[in-house]
Protein backbone atom coordinates (compact mmCIF):
# COMPACT_ATOMS: atom_id res chain seq x y z
CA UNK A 1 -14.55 5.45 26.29
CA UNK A 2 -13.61 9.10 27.86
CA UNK A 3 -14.15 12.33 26.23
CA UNK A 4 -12.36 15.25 26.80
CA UNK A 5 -12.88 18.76 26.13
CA UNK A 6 -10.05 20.38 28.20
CA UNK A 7 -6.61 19.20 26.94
CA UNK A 8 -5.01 19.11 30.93
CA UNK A 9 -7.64 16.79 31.69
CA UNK A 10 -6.52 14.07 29.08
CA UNK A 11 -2.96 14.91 29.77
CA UNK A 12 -3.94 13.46 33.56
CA UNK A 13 -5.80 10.61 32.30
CA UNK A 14 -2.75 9.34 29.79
CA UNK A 15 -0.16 10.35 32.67
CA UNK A 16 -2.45 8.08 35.40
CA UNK A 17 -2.68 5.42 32.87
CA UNK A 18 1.37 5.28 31.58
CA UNK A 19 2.00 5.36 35.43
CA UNK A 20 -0.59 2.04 35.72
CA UNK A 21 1.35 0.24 33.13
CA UNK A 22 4.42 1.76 34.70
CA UNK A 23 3.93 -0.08 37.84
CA UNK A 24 3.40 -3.24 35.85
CA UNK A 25 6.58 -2.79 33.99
CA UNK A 26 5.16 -2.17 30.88
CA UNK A 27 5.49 0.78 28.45
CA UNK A 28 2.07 2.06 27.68
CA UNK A 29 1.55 1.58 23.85
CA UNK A 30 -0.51 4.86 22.71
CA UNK A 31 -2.10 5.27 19.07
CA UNK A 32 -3.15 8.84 17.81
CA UNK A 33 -5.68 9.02 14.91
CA UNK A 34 -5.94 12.56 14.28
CA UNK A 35 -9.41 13.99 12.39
CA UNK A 36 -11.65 16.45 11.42
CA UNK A 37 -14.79 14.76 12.46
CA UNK A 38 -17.65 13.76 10.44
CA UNK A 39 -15.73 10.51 10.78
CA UNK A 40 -16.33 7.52 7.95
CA UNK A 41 -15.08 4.30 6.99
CA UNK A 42 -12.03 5.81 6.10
CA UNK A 43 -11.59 7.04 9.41
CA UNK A 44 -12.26 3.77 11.07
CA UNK A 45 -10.06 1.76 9.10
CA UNK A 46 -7.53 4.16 10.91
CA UNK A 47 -8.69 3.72 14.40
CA UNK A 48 -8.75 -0.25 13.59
CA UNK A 49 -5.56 -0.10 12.79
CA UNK A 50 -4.40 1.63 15.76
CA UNK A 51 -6.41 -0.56 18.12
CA UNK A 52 -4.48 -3.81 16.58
CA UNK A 53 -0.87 -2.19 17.55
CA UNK A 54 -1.48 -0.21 20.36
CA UNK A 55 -2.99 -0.73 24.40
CA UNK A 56 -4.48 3.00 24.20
CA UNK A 57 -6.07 4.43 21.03
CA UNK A 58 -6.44 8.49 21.41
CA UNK A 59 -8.96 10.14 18.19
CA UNK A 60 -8.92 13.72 18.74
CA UNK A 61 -11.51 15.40 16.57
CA UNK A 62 -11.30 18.83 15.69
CA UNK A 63 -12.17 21.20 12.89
CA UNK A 64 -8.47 23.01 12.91
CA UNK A 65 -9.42 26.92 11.48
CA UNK A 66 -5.73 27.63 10.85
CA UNK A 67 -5.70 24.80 7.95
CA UNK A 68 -8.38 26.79 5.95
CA UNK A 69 -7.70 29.82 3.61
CA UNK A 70 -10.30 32.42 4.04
CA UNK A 71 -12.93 31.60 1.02
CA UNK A 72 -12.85 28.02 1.88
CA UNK A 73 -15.73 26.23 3.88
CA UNK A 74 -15.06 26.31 7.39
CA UNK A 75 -17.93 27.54 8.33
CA UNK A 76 -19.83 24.96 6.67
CA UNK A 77 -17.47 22.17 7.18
CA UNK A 78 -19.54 19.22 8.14
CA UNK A 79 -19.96 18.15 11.67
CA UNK A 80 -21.83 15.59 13.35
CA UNK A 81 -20.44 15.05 17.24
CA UNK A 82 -23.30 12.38 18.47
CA UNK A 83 -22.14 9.69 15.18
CA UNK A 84 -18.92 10.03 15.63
CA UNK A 85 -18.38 9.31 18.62
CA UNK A 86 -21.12 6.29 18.69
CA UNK A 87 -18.20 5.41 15.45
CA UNK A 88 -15.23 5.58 17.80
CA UNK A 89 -17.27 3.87 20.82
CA UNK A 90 -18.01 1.08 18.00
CA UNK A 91 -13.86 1.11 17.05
CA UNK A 92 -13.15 0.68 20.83
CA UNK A 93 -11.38 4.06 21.25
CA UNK A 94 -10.40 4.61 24.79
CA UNK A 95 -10.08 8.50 24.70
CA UNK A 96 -11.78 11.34 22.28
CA UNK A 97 -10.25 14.61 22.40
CA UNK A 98 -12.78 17.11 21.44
CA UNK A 99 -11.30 20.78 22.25
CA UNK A 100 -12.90 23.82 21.17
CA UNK A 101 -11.02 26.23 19.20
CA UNK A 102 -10.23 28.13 22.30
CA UNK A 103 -8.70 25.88 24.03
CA UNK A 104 -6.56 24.60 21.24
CA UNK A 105 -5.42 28.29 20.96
CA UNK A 106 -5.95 30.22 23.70
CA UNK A 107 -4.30 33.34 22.59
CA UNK A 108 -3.57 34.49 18.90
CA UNK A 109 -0.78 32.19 17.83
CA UNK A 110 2.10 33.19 17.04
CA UNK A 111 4.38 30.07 16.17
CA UNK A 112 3.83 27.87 13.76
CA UNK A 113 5.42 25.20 12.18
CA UNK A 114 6.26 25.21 8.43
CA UNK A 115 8.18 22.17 6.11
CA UNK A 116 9.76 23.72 3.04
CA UNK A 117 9.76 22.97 -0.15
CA UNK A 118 7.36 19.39 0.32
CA UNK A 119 4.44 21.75 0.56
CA UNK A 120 4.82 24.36 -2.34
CA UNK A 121 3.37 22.39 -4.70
CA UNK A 122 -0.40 20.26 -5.33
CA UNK A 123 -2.61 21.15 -2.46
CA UNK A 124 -0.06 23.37 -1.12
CA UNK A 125 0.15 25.46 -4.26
CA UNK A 126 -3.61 25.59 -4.42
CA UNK A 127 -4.11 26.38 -0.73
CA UNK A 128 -1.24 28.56 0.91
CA UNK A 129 -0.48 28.10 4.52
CA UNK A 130 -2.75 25.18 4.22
CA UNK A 131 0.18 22.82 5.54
CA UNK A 132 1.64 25.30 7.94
CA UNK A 133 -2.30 24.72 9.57
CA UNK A 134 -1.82 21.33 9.30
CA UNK A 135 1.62 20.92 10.66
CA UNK A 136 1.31 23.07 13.18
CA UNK A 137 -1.88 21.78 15.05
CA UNK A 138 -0.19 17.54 14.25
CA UNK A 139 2.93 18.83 16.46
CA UNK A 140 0.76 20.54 19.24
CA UNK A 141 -1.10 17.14 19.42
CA UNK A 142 1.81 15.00 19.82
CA UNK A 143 3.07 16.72 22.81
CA UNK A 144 -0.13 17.00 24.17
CA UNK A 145 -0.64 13.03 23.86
CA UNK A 146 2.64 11.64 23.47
CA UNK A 147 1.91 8.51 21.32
CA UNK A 148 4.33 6.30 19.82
CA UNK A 149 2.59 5.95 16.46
CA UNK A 150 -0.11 8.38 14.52
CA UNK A 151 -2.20 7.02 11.63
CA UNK A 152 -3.20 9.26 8.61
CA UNK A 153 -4.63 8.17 5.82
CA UNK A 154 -3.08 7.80 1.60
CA UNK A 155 -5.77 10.00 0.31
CA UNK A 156 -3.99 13.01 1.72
CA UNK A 157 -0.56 11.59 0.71
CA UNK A 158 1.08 15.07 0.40
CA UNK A 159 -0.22 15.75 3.71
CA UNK A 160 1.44 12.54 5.01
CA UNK A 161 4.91 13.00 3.36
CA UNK A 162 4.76 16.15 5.12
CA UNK A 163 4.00 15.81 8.30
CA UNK A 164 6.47 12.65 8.09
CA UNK A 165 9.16 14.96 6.92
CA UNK A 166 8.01 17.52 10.16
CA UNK A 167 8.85 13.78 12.40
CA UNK A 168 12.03 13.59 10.99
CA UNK A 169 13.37 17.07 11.35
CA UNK A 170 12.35 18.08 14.43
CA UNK A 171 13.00 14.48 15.89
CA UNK A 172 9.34 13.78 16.87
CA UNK A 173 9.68 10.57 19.13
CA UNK A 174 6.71 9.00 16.86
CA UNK A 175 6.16 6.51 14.15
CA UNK A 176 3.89 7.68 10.90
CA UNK A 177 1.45 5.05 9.67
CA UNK A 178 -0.05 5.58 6.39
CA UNK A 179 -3.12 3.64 6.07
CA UNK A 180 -4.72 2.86 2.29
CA UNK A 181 -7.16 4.95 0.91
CA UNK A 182 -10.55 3.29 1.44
CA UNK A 183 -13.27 3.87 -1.29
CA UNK A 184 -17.11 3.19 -1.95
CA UNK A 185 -17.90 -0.34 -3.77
CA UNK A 186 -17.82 1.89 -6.96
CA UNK A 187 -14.13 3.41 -6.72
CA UNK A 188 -15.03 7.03 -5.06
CA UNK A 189 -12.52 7.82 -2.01
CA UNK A 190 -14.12 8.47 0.98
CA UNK A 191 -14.07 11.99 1.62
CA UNK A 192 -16.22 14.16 4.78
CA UNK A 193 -16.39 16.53 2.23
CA UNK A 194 -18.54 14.12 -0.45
CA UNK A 195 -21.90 14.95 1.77
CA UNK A 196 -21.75 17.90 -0.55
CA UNK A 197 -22.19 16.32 -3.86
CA UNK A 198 -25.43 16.35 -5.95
CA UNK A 199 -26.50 12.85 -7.44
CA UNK A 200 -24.70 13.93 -10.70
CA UNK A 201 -21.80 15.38 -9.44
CA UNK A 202 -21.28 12.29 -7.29
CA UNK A 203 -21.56 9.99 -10.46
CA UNK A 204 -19.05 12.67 -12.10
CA UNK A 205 -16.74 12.24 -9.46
CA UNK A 206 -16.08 8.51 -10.25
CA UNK A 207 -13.53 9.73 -13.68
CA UNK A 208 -10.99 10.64 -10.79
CA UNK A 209 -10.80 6.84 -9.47
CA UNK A 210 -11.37 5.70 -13.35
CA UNK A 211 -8.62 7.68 -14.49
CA UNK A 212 -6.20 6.48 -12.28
CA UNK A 213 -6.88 2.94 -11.86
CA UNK A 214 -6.43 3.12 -15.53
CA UNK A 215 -2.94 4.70 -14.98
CA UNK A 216 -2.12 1.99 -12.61
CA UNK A 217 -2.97 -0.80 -14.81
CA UNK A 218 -0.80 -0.03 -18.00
CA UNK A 219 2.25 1.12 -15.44
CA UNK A 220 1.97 -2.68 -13.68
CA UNK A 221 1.69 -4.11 -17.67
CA UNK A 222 4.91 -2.56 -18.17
CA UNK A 223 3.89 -0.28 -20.65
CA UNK A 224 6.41 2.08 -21.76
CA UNK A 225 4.57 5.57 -20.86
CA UNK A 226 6.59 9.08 -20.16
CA UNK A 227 5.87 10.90 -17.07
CA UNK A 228 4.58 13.55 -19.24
CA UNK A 229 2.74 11.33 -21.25
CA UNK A 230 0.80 9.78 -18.56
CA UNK A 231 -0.10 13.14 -16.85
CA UNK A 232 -1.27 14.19 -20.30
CA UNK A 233 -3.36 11.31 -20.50
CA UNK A 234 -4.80 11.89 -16.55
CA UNK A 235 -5.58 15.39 -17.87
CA UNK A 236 -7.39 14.35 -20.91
CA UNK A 237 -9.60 11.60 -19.06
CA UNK A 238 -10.33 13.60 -15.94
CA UNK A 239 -11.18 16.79 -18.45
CA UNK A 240 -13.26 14.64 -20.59
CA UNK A 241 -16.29 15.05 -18.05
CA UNK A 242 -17.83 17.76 -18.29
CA UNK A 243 -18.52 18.68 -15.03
CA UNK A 244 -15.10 18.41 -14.06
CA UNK A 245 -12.98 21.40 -13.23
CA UNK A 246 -8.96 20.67 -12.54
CA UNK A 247 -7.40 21.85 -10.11
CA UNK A 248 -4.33 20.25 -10.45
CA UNK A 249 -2.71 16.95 -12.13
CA UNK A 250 0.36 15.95 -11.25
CA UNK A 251 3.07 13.24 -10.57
CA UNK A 252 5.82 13.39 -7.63
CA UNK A 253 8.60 11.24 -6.32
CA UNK A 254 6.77 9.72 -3.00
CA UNK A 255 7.90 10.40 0.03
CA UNK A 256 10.32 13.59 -1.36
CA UNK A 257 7.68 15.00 -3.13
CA UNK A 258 10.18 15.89 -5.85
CA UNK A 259 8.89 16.59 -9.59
CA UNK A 260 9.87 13.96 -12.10
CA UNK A 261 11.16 14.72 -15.55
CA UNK A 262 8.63 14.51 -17.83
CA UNK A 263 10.63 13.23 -20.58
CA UNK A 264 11.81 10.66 -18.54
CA UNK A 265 9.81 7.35 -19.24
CA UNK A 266 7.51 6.41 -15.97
CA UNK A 267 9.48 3.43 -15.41
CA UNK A 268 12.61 4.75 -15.13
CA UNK A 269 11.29 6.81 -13.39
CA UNK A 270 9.83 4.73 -11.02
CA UNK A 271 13.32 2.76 -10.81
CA UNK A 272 15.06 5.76 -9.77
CA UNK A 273 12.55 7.04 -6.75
CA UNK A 274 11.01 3.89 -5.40
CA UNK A 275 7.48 5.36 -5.34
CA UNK A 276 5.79 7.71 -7.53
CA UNK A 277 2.73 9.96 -6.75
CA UNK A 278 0.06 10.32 -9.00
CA UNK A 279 -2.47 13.53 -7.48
CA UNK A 280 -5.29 14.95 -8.60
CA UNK A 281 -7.08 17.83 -7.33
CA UNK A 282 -10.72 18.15 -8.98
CA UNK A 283 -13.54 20.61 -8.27
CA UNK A 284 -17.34 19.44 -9.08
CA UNK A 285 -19.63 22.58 -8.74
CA UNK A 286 -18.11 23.59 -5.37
CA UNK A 287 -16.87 20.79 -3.73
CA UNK A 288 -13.03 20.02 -3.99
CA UNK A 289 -11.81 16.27 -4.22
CA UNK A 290 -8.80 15.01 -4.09
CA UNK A 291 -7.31 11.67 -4.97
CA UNK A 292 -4.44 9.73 -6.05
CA UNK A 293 -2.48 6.43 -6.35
CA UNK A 294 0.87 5.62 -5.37
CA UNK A 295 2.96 3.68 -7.89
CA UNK A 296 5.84 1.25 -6.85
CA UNK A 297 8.12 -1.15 -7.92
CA UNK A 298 6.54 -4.55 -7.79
CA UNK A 299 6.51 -5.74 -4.67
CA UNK A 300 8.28 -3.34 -2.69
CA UNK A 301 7.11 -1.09 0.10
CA UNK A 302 7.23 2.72 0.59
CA UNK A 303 8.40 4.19 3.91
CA UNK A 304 7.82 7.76 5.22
């Protein structure tokens, strides 16, 4: 496995090795797993993935400062350089990118890439210019690494839809693979960000996976449930613990990201879109989770 700090310097190494395969008269095959860091199960299940489909997995790691509003935690975002990359050494990643912030943005930036509409809502209501961050640091690492498919995981579904929508508009030579959310035996979604949870607020935390696994089961019975209804019920669940402080409840058409009516019954509902999004946001003392579950018609897949 290579690491790289300096982004020309893995820009040579993927050049010398689609030149290799080149010569062999094969396409290279390159997988992107972009992160954060503090990397988990989660995060593995992602670079697995990527090492089944592709010859060349790329995990670039980096703590993107443009994706955080100014009173969130940044600063204290966790970090931990030596596991993760014994983690991605373990996946059998071929190349880490590790950049500082300086030389992701050498100079003040002053372009950025925004998706309308998709992002003015859930997290992106919550956290302005969160997704502009987030958009605009995915498209500087597909032209810096060229792959033909990037994995992101179904816990940040908005983020997904988004950055899928960014792919299609701007005609991003790259496949999106959503990968399912992965969770602890007891139903909490992994998170980098659950290192911050007391004992109690950890237990707490388990209403958000409660709530809607619940949701899922009476949707799958067929149970005949409003939109409205059933984020009423999310609501009342989620609020019932006490320690629990909503940020936001909601249900979306998946992939569009377009609000359902919530007279409408869920089924219809679900008839009409393919795929519905149910999203939670949920603080416990400081630490913000988010989760959710994607509903579908039975036996049919959702593509970004």
């Amino acid at each position: 496995m290579k690491v790289f700090t300096e982004i020309p310097e893995l820009k040579k190494f993927l050049k010398s090795q689609r030149m290799t395969a080149a010569r062999e008269g094969k396409e290279l095959q390159v997988g992107l797993v972009p992160t954060m860091g503090y990397l988990h199960e989660g995060h593995a299940s992602l670079l697995r993935k990527s090492r089944a489909e592709n010859d060349l997995v790329v995990l670039s790691i980096f703590v993107n400062p443009i994706q955080f509003g100014p009173n969130e935690d940044l600063d204290r975002y966790p970090r931990d350089a030596e596991r993760d990359l014994a983690l991605a050494e373990r996946e059998g990643v071929d190349a880490v990118l590790m950049p500082s912030v300086e030389e992701m943005y050498p100079q003040p930036i002053r372009t950025k890439v925004a998706v309308a509409e998709l992002t003015s809502l859930l997290c992106g209501a919550s956290r302005p210019g969160h997704f502009d961050g987030v958009t605009t640091v995915v498209s500087k690492l597909f032209h810096i690494v060229s792959p033909q498919r990037a994995y992101f995981g179904q816990k940040d579904a908005q983020q997904v839809a988004v950055v899928a929508r960014m792919v299609k508009d701007l005609n991003f030579d790259v496949e999106i693979v959503p990968c399912p959310i992965v969770r602890e035996s007891d139903g909490l979604a992994l998170s980098s960000r659950n290192v911050y949870l007391s004992t109690e607020q950890r237990a707490a935390a388990l209403v958000l996976s409660r709530s809607l696994k619940q949701l899922e089961a009476e949707v799958s019975s067929g149970k005949s449930i409003t939109t409205g209804e059933a984020k009423g019920q999310l609501f009342h669940h989620i609020g019932s613990e006490p320690l629990a402080e909503i940020d936001y409840v909601e249900m979306v058409a998946f992939p569009s990201m377009e609000p359902l009516q919530e007279a409408n019954s869920l089924n219809s509902e679900l008839e009409a879109h393919g795929g519905i999004l149910a999203a939670v946001a949920v603080k416990f003392g400081a630490t913000r989770l988010i989760d959710n579950v994607l509903l579908t018609r039975k036996g049919e897949a959702i593509h970004v």
